[in-house]
C-alpha atoms as a PDB file:
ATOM      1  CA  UNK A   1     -24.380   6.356   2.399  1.00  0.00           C
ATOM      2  CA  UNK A   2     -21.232   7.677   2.183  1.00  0.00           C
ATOM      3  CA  UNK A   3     -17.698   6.889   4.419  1.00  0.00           C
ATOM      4  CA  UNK A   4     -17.759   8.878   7.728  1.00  0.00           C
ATOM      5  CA  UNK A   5     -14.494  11.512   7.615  1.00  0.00           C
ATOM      6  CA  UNK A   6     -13.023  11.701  11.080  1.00  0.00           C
ATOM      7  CA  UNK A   7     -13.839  15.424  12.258  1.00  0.00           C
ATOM      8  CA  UNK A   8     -10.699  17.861  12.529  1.00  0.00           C
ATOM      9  CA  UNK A   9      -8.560  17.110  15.213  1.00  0.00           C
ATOM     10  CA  UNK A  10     -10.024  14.493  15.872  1.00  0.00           C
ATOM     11  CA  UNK A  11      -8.041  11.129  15.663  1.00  0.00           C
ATOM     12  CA  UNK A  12      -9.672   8.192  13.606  1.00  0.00           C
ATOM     13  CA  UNK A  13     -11.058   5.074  14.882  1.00  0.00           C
ATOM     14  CA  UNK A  14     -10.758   2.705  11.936  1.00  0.00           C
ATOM     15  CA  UNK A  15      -8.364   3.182   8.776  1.00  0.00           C
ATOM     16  CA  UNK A  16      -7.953   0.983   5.565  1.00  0.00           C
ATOM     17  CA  UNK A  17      -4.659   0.008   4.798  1.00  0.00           C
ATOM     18  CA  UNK A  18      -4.355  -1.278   0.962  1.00  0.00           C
ATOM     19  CA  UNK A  19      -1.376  -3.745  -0.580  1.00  0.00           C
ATOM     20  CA  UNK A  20      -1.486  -5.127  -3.847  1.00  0.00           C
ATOM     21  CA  UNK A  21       1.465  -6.339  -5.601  1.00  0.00           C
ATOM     22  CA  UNK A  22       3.872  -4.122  -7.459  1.00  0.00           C
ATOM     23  CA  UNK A  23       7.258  -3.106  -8.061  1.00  0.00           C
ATOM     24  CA  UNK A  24       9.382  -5.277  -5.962  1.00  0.00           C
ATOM     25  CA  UNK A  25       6.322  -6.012  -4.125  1.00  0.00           C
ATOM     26  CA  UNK A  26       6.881  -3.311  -1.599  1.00  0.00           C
ATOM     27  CA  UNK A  27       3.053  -2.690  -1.432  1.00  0.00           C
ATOM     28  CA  UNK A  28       1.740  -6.012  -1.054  1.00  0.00           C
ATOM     29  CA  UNK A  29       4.850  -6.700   1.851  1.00  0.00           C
ATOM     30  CA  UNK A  30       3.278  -3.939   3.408  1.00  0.00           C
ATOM     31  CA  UNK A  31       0.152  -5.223   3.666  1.00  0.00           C
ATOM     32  CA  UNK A  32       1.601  -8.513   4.850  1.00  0.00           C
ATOM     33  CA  UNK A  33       3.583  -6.363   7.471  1.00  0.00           C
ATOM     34  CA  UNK A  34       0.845  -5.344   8.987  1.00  0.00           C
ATOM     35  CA  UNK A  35      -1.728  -8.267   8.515  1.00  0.00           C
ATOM     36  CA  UNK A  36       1.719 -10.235  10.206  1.00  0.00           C
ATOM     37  CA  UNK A  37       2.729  -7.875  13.039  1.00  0.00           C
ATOM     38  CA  UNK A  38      -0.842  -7.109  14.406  1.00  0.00           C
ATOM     39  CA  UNK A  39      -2.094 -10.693  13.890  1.00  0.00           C
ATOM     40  CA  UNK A  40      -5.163  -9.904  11.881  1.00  0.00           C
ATOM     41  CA  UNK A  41      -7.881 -11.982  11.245  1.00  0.00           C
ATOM     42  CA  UNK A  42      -9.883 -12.608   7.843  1.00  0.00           C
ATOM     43  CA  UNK A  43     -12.821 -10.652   7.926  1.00  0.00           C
ATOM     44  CA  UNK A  44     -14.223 -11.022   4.480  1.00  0.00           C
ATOM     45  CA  UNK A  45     -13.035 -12.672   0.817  1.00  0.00           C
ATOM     46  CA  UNK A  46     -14.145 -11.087  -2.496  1.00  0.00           C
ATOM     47  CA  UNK A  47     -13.245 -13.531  -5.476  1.00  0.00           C
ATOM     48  CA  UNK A  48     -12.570 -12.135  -8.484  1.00  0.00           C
ATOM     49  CA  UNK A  49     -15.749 -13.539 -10.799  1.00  0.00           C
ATOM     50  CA  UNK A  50     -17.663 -10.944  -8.629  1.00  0.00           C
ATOM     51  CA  UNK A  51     -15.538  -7.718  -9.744  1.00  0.00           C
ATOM     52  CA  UNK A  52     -16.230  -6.176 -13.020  1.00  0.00           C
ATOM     53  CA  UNK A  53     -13.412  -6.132 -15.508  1.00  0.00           C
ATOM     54  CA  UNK A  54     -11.634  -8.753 -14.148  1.00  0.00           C
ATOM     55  CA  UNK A  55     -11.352 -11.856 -15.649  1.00  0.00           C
ATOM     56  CA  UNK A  56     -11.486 -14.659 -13.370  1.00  0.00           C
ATOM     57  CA  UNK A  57      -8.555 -16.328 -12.046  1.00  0.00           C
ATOM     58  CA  UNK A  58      -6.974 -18.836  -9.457  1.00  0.00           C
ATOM     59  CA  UNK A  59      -4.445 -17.886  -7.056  1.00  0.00           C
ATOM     60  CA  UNK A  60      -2.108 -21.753  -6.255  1.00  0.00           C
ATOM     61  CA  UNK A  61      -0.659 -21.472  -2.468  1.00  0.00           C
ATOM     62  CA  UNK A  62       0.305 -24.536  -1.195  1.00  0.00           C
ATOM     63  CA  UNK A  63      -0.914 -26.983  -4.082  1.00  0.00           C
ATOM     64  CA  UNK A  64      -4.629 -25.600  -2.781  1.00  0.00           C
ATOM     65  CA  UNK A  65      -6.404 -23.600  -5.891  1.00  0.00           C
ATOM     66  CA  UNK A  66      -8.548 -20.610  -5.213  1.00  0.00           C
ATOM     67  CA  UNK A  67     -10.739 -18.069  -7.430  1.00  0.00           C
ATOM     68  CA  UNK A  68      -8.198 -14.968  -6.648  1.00  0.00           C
ATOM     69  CA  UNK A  69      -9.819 -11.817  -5.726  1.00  0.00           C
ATOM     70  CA  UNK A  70      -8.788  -9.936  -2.432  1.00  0.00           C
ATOM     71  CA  UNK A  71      -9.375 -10.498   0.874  1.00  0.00           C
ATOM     72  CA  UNK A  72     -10.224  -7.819   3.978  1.00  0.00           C
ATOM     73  CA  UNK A  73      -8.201  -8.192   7.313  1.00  0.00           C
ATOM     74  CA  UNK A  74      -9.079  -6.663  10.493  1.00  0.00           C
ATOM     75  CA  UNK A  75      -6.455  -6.137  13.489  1.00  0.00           C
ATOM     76  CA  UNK A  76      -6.328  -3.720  16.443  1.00  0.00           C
ATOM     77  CA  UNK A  77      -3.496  -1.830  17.029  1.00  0.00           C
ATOM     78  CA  UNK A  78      -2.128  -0.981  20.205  1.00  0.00           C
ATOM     79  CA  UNK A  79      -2.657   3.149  19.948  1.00  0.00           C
ATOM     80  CA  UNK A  80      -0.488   5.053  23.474  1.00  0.00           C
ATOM     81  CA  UNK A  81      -3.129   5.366  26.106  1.00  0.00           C
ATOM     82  CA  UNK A  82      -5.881   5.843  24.501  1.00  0.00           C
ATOM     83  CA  UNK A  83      -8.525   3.367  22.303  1.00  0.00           C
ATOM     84  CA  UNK A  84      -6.974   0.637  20.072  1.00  0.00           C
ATOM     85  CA  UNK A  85      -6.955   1.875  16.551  1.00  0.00           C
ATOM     86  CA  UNK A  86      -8.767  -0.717  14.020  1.00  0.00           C
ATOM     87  CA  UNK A  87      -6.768  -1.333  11.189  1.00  0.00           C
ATOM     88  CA  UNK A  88      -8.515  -3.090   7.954  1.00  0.00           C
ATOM     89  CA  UNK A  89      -6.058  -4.268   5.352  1.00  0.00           C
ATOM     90  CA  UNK A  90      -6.725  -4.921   2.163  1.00  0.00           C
ATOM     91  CA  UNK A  91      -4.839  -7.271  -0.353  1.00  0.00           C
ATOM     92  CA  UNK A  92      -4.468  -9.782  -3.317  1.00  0.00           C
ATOM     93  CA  UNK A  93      -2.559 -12.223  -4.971  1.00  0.00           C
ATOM     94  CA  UNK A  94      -2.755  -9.845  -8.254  1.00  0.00           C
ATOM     95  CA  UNK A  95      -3.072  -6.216  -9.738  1.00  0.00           C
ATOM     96  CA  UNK A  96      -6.403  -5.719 -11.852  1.00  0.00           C
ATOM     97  CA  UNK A  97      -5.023  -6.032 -15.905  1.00  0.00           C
ATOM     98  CA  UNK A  98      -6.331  -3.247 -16.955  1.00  0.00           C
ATOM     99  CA  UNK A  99      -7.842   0.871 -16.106  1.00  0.00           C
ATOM    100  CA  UNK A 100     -11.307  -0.773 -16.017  1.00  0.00           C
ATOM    101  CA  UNK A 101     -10.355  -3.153 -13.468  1.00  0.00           C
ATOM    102  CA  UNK A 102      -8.160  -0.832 -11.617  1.00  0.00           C
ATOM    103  CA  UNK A 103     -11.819   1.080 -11.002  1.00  0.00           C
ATOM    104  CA  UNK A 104     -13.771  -2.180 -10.319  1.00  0.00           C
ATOM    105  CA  UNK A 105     -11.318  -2.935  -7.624  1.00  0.00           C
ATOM    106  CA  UNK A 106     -11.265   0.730  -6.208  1.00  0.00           C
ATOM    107  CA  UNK A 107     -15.112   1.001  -5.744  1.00  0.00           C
ATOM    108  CA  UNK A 108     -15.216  -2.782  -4.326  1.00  0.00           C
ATOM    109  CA  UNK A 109     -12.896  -1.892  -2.093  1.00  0.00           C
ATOM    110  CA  UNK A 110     -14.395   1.614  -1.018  1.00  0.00           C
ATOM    111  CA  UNK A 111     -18.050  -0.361  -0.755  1.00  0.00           C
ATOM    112  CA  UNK A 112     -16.255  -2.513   1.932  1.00  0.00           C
ATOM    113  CA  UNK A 113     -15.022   0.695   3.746  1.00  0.00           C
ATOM    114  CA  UNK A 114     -18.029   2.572   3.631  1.00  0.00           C
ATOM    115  CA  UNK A 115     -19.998  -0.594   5.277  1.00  0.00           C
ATOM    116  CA  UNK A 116     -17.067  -1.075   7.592  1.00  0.00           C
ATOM    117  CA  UNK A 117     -17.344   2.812   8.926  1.00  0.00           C
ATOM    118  CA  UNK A 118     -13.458   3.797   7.804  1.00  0.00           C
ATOM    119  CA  UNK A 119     -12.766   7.043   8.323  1.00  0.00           C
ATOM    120  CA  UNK A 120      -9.357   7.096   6.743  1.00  0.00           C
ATOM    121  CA  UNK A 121      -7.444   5.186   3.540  1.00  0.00           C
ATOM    122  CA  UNK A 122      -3.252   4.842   2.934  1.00  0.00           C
ATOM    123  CA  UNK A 123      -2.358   3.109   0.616  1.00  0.00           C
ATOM    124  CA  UNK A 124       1.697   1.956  -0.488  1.00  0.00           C
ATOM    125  CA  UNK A 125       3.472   2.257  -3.540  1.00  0.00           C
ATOM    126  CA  UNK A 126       7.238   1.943  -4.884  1.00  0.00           C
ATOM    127  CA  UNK A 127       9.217   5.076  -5.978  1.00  0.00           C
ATOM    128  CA  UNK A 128      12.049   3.144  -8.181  1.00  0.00           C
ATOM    129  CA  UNK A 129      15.263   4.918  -8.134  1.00  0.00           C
ATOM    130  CA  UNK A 130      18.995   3.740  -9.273  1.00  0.00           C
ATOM    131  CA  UNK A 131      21.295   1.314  -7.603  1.00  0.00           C
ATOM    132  CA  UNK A 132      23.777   3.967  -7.355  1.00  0.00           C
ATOM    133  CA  UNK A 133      22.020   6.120  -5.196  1.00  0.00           C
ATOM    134  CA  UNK A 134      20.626   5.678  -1.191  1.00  0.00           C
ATOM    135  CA  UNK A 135      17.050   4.935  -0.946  1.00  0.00           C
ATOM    136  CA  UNK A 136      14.468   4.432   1.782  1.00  0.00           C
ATOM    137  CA  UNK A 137      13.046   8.186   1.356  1.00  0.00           C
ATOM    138  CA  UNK A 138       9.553   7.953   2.060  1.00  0.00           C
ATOM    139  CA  UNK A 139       6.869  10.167   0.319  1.00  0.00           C
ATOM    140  CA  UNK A 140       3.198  11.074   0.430  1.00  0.00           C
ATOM    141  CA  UNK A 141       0.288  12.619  -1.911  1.00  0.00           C
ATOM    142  CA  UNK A 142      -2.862  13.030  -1.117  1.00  0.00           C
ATOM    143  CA  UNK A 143      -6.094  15.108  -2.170  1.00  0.00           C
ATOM    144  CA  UNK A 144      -6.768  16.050   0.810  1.00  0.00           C
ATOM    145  CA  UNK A 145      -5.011  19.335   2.049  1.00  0.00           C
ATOM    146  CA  UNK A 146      -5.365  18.644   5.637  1.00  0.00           C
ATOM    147  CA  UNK A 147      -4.307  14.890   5.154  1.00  0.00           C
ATOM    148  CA  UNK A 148      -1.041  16.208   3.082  1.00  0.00           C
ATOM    149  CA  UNK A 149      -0.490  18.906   6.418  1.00  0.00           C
ATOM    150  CA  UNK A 150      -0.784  16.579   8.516  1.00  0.00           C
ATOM    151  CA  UNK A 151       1.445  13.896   7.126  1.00  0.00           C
ATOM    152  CA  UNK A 152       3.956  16.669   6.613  1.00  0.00           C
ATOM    153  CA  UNK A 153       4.156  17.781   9.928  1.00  0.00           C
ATOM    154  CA  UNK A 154       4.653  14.220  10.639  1.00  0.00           C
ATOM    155  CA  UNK A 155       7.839  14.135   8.991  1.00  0.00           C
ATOM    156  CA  UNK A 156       6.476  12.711   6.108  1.00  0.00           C
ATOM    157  CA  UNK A 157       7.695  14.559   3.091  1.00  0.00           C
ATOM    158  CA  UNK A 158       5.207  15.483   0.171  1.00  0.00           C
ATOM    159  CA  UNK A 159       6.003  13.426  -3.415  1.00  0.00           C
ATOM    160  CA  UNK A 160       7.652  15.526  -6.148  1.00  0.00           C
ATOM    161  CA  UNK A 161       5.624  17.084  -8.969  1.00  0.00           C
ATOM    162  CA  UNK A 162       5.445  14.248 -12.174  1.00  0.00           C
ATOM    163  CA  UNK A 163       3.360  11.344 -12.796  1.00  0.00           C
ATOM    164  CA  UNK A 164       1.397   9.613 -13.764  1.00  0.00           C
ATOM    165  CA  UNK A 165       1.151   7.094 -11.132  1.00  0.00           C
ATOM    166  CA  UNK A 166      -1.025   4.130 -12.020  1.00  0.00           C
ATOM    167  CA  UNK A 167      -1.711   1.152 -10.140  1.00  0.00           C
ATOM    168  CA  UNK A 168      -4.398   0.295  -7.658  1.00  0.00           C
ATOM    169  CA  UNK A 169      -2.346   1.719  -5.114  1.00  0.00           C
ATOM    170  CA  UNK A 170      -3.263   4.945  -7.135  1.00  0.00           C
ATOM    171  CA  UNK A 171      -6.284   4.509  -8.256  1.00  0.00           C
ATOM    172  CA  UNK A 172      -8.115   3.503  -4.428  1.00  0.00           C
ATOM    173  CA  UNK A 173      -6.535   7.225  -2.630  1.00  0.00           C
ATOM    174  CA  UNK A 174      -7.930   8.941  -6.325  1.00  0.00           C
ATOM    175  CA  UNK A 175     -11.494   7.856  -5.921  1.00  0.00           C
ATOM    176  CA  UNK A 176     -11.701   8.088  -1.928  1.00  0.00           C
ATOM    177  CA  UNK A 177     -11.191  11.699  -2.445  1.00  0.00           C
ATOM    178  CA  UNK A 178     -14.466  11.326  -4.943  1.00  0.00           C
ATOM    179  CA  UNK A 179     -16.190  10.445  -1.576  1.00  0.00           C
ATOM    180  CA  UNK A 180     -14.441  13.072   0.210  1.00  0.00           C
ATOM    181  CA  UNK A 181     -12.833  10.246   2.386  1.00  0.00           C
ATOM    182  CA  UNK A 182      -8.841  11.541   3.408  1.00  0.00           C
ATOM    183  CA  UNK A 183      -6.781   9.000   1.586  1.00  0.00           C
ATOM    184  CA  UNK A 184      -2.602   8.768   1.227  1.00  0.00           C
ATOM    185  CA  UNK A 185      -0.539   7.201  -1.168  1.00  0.00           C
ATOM    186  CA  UNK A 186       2.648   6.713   0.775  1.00  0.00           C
ATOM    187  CA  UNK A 187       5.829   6.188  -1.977  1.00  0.00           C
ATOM    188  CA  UNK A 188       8.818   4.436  -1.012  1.00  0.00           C
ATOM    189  CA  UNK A 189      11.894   4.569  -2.614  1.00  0.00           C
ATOM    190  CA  UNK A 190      13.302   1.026  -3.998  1.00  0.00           C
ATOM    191  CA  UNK A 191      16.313   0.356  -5.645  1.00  0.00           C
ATOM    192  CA  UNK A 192      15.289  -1.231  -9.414  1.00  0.00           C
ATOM    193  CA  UNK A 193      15.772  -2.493 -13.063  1.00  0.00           C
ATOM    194  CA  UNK A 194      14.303  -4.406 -15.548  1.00  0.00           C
ATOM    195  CA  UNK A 195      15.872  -7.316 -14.466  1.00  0.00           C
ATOM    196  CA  UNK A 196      14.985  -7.250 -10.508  1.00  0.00           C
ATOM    197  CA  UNK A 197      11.095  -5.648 -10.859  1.00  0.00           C
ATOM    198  CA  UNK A 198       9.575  -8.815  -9.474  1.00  0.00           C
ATOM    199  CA  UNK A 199      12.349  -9.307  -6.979  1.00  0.00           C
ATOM    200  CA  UNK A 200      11.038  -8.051  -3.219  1.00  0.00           C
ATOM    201  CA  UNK A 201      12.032  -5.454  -1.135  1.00  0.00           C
ATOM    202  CA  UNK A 202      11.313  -6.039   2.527  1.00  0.00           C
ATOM    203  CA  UNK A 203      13.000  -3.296   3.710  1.00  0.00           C
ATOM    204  CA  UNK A 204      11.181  -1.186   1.789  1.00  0.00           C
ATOM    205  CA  UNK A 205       7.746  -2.304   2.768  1.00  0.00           C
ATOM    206  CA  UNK A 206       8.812  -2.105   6.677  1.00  0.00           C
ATOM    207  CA  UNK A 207      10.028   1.613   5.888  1.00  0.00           C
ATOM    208  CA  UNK A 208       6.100   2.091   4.462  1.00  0.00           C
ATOM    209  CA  UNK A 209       4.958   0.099   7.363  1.00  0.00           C
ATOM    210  CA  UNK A 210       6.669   2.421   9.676  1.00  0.00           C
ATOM    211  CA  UNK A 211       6.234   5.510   8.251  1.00  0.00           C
ATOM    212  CA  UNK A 212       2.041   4.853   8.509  1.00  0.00           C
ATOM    213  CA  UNK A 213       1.979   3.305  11.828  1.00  0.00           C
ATOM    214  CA  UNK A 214       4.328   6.303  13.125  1.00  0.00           C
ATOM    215  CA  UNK A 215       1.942   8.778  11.358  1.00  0.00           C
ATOM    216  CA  UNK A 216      -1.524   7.007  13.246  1.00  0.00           C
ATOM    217  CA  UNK A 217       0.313   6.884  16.756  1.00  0.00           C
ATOM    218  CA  UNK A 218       0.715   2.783  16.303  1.00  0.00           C
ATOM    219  CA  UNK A 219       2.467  -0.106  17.195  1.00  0.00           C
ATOM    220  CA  UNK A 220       2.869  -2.415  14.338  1.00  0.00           C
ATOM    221  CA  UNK A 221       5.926  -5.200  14.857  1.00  0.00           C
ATOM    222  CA  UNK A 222       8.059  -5.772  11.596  1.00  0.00           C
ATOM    223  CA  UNK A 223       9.730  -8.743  12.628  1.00  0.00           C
ATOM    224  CA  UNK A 224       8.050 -11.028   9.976  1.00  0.00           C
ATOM    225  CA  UNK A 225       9.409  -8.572   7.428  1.00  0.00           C
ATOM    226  CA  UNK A 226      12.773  -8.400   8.864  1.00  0.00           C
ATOM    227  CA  UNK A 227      13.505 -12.111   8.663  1.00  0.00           C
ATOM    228  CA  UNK A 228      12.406 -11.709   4.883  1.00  0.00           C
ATOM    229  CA  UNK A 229      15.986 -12.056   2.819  1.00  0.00           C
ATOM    230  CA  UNK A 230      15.908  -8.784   0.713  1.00  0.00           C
ATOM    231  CA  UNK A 231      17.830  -8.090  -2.259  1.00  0.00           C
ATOM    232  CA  UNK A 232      20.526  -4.938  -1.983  1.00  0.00           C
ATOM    233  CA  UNK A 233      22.838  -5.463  -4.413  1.00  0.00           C
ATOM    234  CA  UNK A 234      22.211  -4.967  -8.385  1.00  0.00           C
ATOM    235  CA  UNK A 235      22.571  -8.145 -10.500  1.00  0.00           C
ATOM    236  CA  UNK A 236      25.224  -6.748 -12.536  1.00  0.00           C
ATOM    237  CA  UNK A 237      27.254  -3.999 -12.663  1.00  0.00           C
ATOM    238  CA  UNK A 238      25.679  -3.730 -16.044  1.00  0.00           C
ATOM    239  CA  UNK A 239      22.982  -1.709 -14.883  1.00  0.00           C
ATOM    240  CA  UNK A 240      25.545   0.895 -13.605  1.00  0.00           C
ATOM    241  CA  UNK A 241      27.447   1.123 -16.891  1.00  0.00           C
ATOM    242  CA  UNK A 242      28.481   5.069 -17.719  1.00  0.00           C
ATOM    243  CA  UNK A 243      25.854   6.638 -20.138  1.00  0.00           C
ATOM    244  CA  UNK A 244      23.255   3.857 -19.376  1.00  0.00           C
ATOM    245  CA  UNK A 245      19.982   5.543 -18.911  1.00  0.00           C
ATOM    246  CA  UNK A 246      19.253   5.047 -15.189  1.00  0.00           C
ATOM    247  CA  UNK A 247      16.105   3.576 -14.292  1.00  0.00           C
ATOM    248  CA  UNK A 248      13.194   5.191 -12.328  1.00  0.00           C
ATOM    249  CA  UNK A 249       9.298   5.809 -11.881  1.00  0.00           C
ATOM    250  CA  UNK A 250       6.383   4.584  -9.875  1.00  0.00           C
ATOM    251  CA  UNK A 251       5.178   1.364  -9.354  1.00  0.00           C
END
């Protein structure tokens, strides 16, 4: 059985929205952002001992230990006049080690979907750029032609020629378009260096949040990501220094 494609022009009824963590964590705030805003539920938890290729592990929130894996959210959001739009979100505590677990995850995850009836998949990454320059530009690629047209006449501008992009938030849009499912991976720029990978971006996930919930005709509240503190100014000026190679690439 494979995942039902909403028909053209046609808008769809349930979407996947995927956050793991990554640089600066934009993609797994994301996630959050929307789990947060629409008040999902749990709908299902997948430990890790039960994906291929990745070892087992706990996840510690709270002093309360857990096999880590990732969980599925569900959520309606609130779509204009028309139906509700179900949003499933899908997120983890960790990013598989390695490529085989990057596919493990990916064809979990797209198992879930095709038993769940999603029709469409966006996922969220982080497009680092230097401290010295604006970011917030949000970006899109996608195997699907009428996916990338669509987000484009959105206002959503097409990602720049380069690569490689790896990451589960890579990998899960790659092999949807294997099952001829229309899947996104939305970029977002975030200001980086070595020093402040690990160090979140909030406003960076609520620009991702926003640029997908604009896109579907949603309503998703950012306020939990708002009252996040994030981080805008490099640690040293260090990082700026004339000559220094200035940081950049996907995450």
């Amino acid at each position: 059985m494979s995942l039902r494609r909403a028909k053209k022009g046609e808008s769809p009824g349930r979407v996947l929205v995927s956050g793991f963590p990554n640089m600066r964590n934009v993609s797994k705030l994301a996630a959050e952002g929307f789990i947060h805003g629409l008040d999902a539920r749990v709908l299902r938890e997948v430990p890790s001992e039960s994906l291929a290729g990745i070892p087992p592990r706990i996840s510690v929130q709270e002093g309360i230990a857990s096999l880590a894996g990732f969980r599925l959210y569900t959520a309606r959001a609130p779509r204009g006049e028309g139906d509700p739009l179900e949003v499933i979100v899908a997120t983890g505590e960790t990013q598989p080690p390695n490529a085989l677990g990057y596919v493990a995850l990916a064809r979990e995850i797209l198992g879930h979907a095709r038993d769940l009836g999603v029709q469409e998949i966006y996922t969220v990454g982080s497009l680092g750029v230097p401290w010295d320059r604006p970011q917030r530009q949000v970006v899109a690629v996608s195997g699907s032609p009428d996916l990338k047209r669509r987000l484009q006449e959105a206002g959503v501008a097409p990602g720049a020629d380069g690569g490689p992009i790896s990451g589960i938030e890579a990998i899960l849009p790659a092999y949807a378009h294997l099952e001829e499912v229309p899947a996104a991976l939305v970029l977002v720029e975030t200001h980086w260096d070595e020093s402040t990978y690990a160090s979140p971006d909030p406003r960076a996930a609520i620009a991702g949040v926003q640029a997908i919930s604009k896109f579907l005709g949603v309503t998703v509240p950012t306020r939990w990501l708002e009252e996040l503190q994030p981080r805008e100014a490099p640690p040293a000026e260090e990082s700026l220094r004339p000559g220094k190679e200035e940081p950049g690439g996907y995450g």
